[in-house]
PDB file of N, CA and C in Angstrom:
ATOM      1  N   UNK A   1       0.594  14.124 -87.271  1.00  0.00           N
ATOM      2  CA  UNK A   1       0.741  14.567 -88.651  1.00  0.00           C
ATOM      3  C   UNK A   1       0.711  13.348 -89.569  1.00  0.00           C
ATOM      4  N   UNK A   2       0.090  13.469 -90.388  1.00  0.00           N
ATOM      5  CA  UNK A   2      -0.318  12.594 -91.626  1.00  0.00           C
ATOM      6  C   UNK A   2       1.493  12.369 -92.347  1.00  0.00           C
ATOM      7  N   UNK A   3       2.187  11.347 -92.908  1.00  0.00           N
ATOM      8  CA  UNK A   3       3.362  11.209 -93.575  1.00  0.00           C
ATOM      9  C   UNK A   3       2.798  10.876 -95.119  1.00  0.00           C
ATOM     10  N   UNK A   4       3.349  11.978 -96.231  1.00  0.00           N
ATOM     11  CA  UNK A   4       3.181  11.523 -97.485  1.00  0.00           C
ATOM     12  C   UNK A   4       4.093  12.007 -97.603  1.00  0.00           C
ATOM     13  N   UNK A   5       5.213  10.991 -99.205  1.00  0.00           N
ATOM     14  CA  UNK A   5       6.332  11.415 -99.328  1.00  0.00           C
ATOM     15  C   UNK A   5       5.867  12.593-100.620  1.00  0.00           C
ATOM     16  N   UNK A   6       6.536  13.301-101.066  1.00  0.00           N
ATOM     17  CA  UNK A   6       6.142  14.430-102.239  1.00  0.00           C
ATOM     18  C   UNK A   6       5.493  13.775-103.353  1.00  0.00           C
ATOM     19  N   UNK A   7       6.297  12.274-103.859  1.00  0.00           N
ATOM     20  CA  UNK A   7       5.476  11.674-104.668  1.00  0.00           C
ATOM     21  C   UNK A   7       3.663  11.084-104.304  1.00  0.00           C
ATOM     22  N   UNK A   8       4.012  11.057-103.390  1.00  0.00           N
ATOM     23  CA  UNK A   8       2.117  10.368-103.305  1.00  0.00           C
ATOM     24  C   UNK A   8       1.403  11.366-102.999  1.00  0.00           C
ATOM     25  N   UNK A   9       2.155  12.453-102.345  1.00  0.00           N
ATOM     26  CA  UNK A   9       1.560  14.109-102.191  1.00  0.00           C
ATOM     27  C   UNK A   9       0.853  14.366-103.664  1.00  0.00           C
ATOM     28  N   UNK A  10       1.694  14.221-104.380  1.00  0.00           N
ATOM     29  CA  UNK A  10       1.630  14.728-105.735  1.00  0.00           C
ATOM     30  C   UNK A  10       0.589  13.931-106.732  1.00  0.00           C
ATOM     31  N   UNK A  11       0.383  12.693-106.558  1.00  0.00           N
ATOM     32  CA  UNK A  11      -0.672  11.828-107.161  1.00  0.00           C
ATOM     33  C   UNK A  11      -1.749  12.435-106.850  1.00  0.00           C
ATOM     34  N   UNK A  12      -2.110  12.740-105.375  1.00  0.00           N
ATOM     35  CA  UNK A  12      -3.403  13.049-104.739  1.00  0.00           C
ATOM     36  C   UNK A  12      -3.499  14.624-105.477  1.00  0.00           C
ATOM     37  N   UNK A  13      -2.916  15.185-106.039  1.00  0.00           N
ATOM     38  CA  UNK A  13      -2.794  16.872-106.449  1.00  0.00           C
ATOM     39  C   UNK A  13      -3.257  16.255-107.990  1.00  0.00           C
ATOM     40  N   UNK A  14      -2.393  15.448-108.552  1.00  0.00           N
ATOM     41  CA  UNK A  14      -3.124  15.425-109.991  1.00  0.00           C
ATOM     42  C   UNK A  14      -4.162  14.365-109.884  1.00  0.00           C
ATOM     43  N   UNK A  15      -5.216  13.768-109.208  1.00  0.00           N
ATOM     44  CA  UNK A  15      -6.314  12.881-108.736  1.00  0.00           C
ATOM     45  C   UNK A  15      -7.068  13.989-108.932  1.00  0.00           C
ATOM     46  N   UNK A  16      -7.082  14.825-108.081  1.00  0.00           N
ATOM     47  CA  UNK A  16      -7.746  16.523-107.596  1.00  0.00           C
ATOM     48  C   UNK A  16      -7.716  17.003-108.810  1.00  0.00           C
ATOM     49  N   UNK A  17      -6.752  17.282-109.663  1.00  0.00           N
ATOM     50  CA  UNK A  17      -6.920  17.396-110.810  1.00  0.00           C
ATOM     51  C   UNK A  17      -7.665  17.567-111.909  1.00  0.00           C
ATOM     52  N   UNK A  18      -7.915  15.993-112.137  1.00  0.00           N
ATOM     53  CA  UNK A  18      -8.192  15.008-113.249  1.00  0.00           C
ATOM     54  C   UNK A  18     -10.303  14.893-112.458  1.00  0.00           C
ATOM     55  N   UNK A  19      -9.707  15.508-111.287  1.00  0.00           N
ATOM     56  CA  UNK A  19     -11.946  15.066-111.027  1.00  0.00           C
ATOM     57  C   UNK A  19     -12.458  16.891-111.150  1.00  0.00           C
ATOM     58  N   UNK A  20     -11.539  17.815-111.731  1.00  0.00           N
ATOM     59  CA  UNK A  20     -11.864  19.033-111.786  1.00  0.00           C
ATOM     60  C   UNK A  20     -12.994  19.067-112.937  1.00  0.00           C
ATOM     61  N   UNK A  21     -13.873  19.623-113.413  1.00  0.00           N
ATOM     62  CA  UNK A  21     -14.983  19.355-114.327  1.00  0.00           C
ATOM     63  C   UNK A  21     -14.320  19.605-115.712  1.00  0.00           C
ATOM     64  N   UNK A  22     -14.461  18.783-116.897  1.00  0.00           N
ATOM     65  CA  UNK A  22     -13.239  19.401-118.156  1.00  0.00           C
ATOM     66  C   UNK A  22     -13.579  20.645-118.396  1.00  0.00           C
ATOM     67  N   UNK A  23     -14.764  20.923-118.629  1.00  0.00           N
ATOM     68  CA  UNK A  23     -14.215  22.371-119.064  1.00  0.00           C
ATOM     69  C   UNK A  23     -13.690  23.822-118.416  1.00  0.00           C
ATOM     70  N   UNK A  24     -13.506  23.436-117.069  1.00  0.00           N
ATOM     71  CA  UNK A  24     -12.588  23.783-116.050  1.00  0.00           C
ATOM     72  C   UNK A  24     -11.130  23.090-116.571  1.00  0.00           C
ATOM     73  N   UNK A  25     -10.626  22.410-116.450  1.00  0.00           N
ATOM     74  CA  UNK A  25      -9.242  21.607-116.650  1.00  0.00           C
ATOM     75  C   UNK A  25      -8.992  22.518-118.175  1.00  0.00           C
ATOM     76  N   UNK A  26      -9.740  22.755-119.166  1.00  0.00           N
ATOM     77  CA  UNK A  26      -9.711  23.182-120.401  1.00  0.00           C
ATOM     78  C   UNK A  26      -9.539  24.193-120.430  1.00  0.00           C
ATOM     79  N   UNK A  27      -9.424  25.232-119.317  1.00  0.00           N
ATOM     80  CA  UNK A  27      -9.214  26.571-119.134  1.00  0.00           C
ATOM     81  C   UNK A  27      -7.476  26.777-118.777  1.00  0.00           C
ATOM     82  N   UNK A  28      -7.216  25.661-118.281  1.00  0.00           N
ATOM     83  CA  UNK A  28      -5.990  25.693-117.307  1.00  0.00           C
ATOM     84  C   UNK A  28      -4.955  25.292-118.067  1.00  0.00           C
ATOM     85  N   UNK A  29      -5.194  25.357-119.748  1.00  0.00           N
ATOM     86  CA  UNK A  29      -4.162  24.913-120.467  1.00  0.00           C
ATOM     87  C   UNK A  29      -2.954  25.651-120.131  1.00  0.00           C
ATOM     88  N   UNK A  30      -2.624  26.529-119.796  1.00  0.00           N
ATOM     89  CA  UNK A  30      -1.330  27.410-119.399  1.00  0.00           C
ATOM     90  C   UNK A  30      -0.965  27.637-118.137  1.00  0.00           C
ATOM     91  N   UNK A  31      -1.653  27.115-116.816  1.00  0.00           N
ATOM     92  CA  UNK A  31      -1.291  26.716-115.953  1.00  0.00           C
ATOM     93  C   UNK A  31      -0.374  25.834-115.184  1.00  0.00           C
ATOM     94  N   UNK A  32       0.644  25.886-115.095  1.00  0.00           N
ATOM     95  CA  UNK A  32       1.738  25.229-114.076  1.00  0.00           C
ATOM     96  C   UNK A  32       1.390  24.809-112.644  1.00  0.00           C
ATOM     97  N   UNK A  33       0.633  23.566-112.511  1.00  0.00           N
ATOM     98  CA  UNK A  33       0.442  22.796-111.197  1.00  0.00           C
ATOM     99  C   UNK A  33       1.520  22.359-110.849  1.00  0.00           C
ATOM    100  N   UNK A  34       1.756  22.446-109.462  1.00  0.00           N
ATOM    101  CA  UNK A  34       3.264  22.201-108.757  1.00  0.00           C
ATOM    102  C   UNK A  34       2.796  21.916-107.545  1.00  0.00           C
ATOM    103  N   UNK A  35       4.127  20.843-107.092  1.00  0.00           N
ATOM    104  CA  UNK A  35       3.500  21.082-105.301  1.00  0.00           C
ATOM    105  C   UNK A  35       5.073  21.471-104.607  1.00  0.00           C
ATOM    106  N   UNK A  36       5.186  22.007-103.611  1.00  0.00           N
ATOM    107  CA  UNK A  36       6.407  22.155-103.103  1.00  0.00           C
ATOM    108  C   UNK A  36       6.148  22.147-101.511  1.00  0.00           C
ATOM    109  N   UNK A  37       6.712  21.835-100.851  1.00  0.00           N
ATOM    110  CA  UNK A  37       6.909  21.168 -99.528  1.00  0.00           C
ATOM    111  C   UNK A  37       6.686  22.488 -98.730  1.00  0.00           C
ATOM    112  N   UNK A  38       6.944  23.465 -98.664  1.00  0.00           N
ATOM    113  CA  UNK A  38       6.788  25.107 -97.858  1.00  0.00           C
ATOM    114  C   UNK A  38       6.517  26.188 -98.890  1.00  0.00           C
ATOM    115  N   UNK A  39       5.559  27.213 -98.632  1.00  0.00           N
ATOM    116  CA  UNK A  39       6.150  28.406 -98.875  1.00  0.00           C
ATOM    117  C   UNK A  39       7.048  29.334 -98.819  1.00  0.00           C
ATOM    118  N   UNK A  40       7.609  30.042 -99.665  1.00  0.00           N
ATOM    119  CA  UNK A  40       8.793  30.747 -99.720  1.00  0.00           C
ATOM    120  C   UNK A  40       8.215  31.502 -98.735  1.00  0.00           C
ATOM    121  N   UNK A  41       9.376  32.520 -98.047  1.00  0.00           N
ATOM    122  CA  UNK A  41       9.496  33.433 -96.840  1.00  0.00           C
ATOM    123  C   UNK A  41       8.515  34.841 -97.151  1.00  0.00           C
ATOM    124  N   UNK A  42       8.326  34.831 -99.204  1.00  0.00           N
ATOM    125  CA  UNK A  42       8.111  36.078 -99.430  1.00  0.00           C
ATOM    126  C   UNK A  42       6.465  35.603 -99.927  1.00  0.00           C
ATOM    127  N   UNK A  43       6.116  34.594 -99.636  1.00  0.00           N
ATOM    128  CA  UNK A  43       4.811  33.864 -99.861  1.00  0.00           C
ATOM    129  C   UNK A  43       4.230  34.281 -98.154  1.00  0.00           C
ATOM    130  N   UNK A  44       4.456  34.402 -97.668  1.00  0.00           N
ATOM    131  CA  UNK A  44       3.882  34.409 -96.452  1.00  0.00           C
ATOM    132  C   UNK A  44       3.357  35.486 -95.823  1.00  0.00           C
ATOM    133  N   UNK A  45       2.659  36.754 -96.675  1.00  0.00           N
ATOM    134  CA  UNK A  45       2.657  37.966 -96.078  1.00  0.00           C
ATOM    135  C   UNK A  45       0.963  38.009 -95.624  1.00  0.00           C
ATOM    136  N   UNK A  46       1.062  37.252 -94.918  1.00  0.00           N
ATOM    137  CA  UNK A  46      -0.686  36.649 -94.163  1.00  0.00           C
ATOM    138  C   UNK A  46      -1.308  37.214 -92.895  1.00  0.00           C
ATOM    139  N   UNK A  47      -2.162  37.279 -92.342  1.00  0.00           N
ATOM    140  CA  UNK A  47      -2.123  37.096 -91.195  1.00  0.00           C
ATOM    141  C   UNK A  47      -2.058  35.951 -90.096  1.00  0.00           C
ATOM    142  N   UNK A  48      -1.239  36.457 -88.685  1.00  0.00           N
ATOM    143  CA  UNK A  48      -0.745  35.577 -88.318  1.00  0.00           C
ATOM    144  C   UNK A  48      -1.414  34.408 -87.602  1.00  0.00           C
ATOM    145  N   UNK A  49      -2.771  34.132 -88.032  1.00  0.00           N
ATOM    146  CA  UNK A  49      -3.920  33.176 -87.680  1.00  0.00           C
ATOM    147  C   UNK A  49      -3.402  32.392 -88.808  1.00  0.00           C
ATOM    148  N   UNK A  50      -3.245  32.343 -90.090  1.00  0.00           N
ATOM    149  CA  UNK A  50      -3.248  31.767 -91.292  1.00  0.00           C
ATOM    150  C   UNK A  50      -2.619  30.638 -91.593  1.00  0.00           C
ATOM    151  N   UNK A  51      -2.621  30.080 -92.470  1.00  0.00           N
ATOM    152  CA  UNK A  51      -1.591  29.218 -92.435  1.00  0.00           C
ATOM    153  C   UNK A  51      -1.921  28.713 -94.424  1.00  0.00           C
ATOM    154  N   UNK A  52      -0.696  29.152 -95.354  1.00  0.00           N
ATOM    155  CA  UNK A  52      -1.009  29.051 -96.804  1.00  0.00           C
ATOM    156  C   UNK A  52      -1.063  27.557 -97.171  1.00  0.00           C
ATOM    157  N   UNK A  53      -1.922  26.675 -97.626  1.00  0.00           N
ATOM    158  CA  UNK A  53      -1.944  25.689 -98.286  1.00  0.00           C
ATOM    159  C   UNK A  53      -1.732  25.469 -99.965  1.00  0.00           C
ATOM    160  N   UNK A  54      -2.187  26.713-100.306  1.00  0.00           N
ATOM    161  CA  UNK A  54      -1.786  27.010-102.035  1.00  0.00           C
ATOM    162  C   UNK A  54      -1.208  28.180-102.247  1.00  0.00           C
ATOM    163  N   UNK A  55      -0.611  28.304-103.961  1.00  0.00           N
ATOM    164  CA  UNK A  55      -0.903  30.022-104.172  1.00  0.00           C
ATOM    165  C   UNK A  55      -1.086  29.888-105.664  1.00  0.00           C
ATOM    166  N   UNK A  56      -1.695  30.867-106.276  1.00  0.00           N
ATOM    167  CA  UNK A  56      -1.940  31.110-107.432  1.00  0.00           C
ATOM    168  C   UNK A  56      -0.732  32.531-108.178  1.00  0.00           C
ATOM    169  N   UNK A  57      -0.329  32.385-108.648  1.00  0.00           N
ATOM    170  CA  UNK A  57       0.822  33.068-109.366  1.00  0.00           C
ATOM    171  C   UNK A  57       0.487  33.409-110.987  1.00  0.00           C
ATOM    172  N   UNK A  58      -0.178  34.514-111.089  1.00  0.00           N
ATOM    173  CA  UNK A  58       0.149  34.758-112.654  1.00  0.00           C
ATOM    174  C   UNK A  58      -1.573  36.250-113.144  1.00  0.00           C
ATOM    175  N   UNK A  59      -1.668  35.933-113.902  1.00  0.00           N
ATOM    176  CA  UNK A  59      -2.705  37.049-114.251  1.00  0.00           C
ATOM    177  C   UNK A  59      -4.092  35.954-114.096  1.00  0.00           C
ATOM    178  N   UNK A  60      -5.259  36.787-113.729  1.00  0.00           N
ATOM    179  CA  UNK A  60      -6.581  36.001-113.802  1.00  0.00           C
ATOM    180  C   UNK A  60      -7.005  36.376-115.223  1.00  0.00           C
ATOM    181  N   UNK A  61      -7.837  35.167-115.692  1.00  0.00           N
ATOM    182  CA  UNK A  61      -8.111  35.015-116.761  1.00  0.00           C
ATOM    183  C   UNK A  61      -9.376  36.624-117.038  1.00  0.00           C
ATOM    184  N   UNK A  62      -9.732  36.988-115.690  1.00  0.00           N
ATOM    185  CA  UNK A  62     -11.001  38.189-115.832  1.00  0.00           C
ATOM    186  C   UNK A  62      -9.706  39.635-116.250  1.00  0.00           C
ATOM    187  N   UNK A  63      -8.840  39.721-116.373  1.00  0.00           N
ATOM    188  CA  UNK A  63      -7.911  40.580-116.518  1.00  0.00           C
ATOM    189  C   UNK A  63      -7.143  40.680-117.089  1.00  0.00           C
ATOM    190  N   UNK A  64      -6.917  39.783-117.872  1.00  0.00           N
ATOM    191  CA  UNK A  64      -5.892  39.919-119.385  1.00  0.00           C
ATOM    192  C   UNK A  64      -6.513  40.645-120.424  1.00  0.00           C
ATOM    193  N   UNK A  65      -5.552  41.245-121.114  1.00  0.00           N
ATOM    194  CA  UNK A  65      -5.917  41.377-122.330  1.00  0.00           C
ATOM    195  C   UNK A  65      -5.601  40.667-123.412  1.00  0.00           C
ATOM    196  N   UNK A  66      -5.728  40.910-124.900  1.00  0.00           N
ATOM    197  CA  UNK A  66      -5.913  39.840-125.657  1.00  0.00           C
ATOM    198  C   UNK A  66      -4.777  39.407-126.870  1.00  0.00           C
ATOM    199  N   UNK A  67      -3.690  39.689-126.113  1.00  0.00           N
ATOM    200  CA  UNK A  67      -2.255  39.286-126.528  1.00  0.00           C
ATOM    201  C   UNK A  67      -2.318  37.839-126.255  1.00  0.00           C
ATOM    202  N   UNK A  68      -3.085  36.739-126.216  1.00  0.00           N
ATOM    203  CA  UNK A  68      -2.992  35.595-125.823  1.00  0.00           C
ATOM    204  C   UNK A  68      -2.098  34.898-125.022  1.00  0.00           C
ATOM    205  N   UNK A  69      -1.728  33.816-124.784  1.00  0.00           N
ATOM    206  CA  UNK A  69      -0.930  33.393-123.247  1.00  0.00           C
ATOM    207  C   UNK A  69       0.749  34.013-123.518  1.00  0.00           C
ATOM    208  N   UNK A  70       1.432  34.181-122.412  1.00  0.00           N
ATOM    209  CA  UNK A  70       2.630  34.333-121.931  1.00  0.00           C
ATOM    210  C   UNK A  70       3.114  33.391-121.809  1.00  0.00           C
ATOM    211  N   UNK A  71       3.951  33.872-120.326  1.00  0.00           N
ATOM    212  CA  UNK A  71       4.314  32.737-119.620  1.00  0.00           C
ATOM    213  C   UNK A  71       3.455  31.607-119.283  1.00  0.00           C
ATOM    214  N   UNK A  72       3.455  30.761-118.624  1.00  0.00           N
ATOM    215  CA  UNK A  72       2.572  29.935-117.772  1.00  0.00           C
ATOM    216  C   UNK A  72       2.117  30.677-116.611  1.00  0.00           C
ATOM    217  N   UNK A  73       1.161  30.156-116.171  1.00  0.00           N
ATOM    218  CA  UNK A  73       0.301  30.950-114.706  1.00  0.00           C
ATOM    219  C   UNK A  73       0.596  29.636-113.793  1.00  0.00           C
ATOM    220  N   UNK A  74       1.390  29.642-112.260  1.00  0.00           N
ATOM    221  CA  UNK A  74       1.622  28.536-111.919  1.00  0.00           C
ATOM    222  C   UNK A  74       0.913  28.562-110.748  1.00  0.00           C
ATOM    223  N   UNK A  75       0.019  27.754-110.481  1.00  0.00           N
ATOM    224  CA  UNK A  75      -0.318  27.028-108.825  1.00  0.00           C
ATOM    225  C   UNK A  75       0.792  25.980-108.091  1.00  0.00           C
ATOM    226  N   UNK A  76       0.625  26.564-106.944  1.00  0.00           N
ATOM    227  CA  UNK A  76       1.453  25.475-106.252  1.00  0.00           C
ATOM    228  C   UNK A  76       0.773  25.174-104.721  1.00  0.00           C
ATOM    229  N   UNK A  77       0.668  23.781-104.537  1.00  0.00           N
ATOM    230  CA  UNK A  77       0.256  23.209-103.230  1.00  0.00           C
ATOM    231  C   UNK A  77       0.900  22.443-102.200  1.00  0.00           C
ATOM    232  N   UNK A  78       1.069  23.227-101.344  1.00  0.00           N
ATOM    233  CA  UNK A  78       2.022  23.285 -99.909  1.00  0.00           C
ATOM    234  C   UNK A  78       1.772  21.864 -99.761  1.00  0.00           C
ATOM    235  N   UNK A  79       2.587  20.873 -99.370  1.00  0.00           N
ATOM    236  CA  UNK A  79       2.691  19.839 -98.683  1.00  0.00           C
ATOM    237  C   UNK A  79       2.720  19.624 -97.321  1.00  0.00           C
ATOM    238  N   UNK A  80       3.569  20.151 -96.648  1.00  0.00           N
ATOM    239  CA  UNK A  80       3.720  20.156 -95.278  1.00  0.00           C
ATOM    240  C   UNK A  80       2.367  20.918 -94.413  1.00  0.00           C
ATOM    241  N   UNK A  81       2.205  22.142 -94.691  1.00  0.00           N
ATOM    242  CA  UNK A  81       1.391  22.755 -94.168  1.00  0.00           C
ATOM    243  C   UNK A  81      -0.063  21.927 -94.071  1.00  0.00           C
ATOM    244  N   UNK A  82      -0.370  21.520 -95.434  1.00  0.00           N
ATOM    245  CA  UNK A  82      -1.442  20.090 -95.381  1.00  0.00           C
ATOM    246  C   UNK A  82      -1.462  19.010 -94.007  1.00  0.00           C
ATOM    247  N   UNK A  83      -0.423  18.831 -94.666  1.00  0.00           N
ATOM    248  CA  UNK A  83       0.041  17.289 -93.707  1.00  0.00           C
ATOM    249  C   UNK A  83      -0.221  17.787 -92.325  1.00  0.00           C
ATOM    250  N   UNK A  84       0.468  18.773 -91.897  1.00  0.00           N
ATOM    251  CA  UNK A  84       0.469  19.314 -90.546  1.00  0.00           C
ATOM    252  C   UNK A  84      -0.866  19.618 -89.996  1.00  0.00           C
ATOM    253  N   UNK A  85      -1.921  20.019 -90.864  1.00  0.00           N
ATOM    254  CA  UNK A  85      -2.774  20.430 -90.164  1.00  0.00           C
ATOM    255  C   UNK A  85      -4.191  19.657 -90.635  1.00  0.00           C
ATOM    256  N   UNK A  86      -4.069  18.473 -91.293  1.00  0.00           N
ATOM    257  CA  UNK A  86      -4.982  17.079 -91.648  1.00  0.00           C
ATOM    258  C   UNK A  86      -4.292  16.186 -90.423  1.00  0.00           C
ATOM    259  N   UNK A  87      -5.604  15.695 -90.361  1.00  0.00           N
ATOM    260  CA  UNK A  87      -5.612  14.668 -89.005  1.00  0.00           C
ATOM    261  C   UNK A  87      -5.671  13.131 -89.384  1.00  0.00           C
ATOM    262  N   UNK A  88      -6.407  13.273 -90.627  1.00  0.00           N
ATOM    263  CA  UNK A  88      -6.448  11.624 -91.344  1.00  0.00           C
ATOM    264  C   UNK A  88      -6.212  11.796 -92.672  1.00  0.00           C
ATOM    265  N   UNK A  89      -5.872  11.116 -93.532  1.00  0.00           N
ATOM    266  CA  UNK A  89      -5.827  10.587 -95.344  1.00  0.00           C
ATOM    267  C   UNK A  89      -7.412  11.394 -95.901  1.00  0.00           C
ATOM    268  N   UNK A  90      -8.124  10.979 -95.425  1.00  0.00           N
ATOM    269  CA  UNK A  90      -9.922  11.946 -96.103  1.00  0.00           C
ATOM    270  C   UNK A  90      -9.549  13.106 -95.813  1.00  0.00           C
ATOM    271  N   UNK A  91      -8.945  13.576 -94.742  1.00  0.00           N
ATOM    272  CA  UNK A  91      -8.703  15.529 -94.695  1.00  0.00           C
ATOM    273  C   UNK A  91      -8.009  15.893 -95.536  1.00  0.00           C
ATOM    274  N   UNK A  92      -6.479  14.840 -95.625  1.00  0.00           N
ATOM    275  CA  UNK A  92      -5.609  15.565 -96.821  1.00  0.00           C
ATOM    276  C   UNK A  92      -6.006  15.163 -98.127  1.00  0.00           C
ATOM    277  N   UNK A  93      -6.729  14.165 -98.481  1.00  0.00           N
ATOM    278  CA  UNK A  93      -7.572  14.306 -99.636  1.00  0.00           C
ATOM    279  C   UNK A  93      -8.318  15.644 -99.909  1.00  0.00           C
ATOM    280  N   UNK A  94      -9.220  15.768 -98.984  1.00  0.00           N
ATOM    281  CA  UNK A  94     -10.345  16.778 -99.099  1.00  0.00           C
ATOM    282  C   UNK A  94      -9.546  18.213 -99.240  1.00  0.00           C
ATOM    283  N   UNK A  95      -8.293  18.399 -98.124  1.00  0.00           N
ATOM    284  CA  UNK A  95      -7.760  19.468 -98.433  1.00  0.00           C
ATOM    285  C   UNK A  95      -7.079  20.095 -99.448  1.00  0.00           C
ATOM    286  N   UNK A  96      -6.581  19.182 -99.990  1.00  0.00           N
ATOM    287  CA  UNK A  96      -6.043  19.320-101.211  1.00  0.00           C
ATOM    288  C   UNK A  96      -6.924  19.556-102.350  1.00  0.00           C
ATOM    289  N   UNK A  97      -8.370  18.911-102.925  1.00  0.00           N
ATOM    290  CA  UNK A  97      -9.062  19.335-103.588  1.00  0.00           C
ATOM    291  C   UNK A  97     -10.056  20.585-103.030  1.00  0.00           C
ATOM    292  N   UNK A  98     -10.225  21.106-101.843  1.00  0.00           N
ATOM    293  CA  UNK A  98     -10.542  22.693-101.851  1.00  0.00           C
ATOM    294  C   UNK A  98      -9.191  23.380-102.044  1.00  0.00           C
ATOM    295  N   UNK A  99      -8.078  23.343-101.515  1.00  0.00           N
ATOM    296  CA  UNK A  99      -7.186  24.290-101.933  1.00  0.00           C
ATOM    297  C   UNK A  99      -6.743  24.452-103.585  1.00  0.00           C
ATOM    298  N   UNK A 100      -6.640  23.068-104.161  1.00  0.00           N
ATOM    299  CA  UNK A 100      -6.920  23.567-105.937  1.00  0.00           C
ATOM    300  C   UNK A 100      -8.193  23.852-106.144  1.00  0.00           C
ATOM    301  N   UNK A 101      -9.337  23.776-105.695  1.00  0.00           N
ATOM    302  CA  UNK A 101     -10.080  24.874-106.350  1.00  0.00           C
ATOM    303  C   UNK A 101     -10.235  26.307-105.852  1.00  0.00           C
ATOM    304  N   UNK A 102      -9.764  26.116-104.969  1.00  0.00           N
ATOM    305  CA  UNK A 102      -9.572  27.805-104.556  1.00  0.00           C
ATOM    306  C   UNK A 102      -8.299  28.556-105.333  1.00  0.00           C
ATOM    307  N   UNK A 103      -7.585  27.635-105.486  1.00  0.00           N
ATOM    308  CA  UNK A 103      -6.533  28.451-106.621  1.00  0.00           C
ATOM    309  C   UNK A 103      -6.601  28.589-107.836  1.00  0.00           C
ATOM    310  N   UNK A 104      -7.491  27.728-108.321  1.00  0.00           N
ATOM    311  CA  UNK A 104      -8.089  27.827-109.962  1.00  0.00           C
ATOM    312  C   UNK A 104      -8.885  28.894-109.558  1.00  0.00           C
ATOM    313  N   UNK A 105      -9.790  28.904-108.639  1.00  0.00           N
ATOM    314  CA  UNK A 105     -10.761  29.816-108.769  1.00  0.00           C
ATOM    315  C   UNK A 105     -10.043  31.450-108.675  1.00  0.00           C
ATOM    316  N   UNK A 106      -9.165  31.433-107.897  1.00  0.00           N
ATOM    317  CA  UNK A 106      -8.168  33.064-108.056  1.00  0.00           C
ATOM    318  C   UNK A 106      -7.944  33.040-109.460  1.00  0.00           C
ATOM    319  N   UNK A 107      -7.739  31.853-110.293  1.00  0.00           N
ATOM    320  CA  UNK A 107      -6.957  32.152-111.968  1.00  0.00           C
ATOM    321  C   UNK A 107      -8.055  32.400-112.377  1.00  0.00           C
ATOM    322  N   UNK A 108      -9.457  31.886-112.548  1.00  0.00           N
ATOM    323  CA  UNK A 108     -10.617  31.873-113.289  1.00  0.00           C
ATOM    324  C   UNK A 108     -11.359  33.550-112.811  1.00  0.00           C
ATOM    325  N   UNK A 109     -10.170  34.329-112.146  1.00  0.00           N
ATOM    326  CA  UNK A 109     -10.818  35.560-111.367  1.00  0.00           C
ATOM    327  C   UNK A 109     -11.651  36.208-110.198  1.00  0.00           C
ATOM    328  N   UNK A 110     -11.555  35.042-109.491  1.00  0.00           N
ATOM    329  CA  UNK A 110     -12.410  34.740-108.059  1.00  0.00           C
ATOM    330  C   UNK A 110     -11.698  35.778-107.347  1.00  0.00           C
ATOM    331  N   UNK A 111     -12.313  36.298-106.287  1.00  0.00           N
ATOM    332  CA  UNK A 111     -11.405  36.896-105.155  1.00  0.00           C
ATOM    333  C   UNK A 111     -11.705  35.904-103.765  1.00  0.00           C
ATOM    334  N   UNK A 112     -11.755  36.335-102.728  1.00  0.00           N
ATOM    335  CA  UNK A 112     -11.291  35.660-101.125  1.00  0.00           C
ATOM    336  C   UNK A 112     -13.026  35.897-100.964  1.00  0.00           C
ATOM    337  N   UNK A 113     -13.930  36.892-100.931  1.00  0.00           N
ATOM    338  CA  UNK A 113     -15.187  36.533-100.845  1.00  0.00           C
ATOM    339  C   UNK A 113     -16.057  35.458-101.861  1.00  0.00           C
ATOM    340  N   UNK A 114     -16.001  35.345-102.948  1.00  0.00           N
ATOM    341  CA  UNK A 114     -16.712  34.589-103.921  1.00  0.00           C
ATOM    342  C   UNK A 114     -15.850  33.611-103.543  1.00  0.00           C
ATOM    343  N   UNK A 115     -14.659  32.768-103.148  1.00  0.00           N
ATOM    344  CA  UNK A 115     -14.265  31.753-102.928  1.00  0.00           C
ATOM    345  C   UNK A 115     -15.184  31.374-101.845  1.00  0.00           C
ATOM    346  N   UNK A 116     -15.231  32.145-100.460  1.00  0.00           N
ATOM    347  CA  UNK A 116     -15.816  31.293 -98.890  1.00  0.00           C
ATOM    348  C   UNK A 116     -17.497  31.174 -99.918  1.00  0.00           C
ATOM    349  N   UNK A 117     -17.779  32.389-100.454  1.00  0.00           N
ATOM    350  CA  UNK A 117     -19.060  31.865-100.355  1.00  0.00           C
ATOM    351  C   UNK A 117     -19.224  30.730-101.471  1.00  0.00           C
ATOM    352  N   UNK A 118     -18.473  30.076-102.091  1.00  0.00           N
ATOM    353  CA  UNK A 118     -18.736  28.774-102.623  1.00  0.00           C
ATOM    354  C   UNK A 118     -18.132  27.883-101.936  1.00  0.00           C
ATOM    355  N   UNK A 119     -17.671  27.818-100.624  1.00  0.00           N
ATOM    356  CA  UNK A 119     -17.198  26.694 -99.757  1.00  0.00           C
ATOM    357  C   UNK A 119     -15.703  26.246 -99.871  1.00  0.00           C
ATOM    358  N   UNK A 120     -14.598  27.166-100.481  1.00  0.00           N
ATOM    359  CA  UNK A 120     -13.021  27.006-100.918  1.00  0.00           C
ATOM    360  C   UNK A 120     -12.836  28.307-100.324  1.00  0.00           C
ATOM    361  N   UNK A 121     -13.067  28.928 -99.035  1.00  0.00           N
ATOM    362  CA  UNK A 121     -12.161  30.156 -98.538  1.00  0.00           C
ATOM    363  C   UNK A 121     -11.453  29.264 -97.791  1.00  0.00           C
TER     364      UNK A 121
END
């Protein structure tokens, strides 16, 4: 297993970030990026092949209506589960920037097919 402490976890999450295309990043003004070390117990309703690296939390932008923003819409990216299942520093790089775009892409209204077939299932 790869060792990053939450802080350098967390650099590599806003790196991933900051190389997202702007007018992608410009969408995400109300988005809450977070990373937290596990998923909660009630995050986990997967199958048991799976294993969650992100989650996307809030309404997709294809499904609001036009009361403009709420709350925040928050992503959050598993640390451990990363670590655990990257073999070198380039995997948990790499993993970390498909799992935020697979979770932007759930906010931007993606589902689980249009994610694999752009290469973030």
């Amino acid at each position: 297993m790869i060792r990053l402490s939450q802080r350098e976890f967390a650099k590599l999450v806003r790196q991933a970030y900051y190389q997202l295309p702007p007018r992608v990043r410009q969408r995400l003004d109300n988005v809450d990026i977070s990373v937290a070390d596990w998923p909660d117990a009630d995050d986990l309703d997967l199958p048991e092949d799976s294993t969650l690296f992100g989650l996307y939390t809030g309404v997709p932008l294809t499904e609001r209506e036009g009361n403009g923003p709420g709350l925040p819409d928050q992503i959050i990216v598993f640390r451990r589960p990363i670590l655990e299942h990257c073999a070198t520093p380039e995997e948990v790089v790499r993993e970390i920037q498909v799992t935020l775009w697979h979770e932007v892409g759930h906010y931007l209204g993606m589902d689980e097919d249009d994610l694999h077939r752009l290469g973030y299932g």
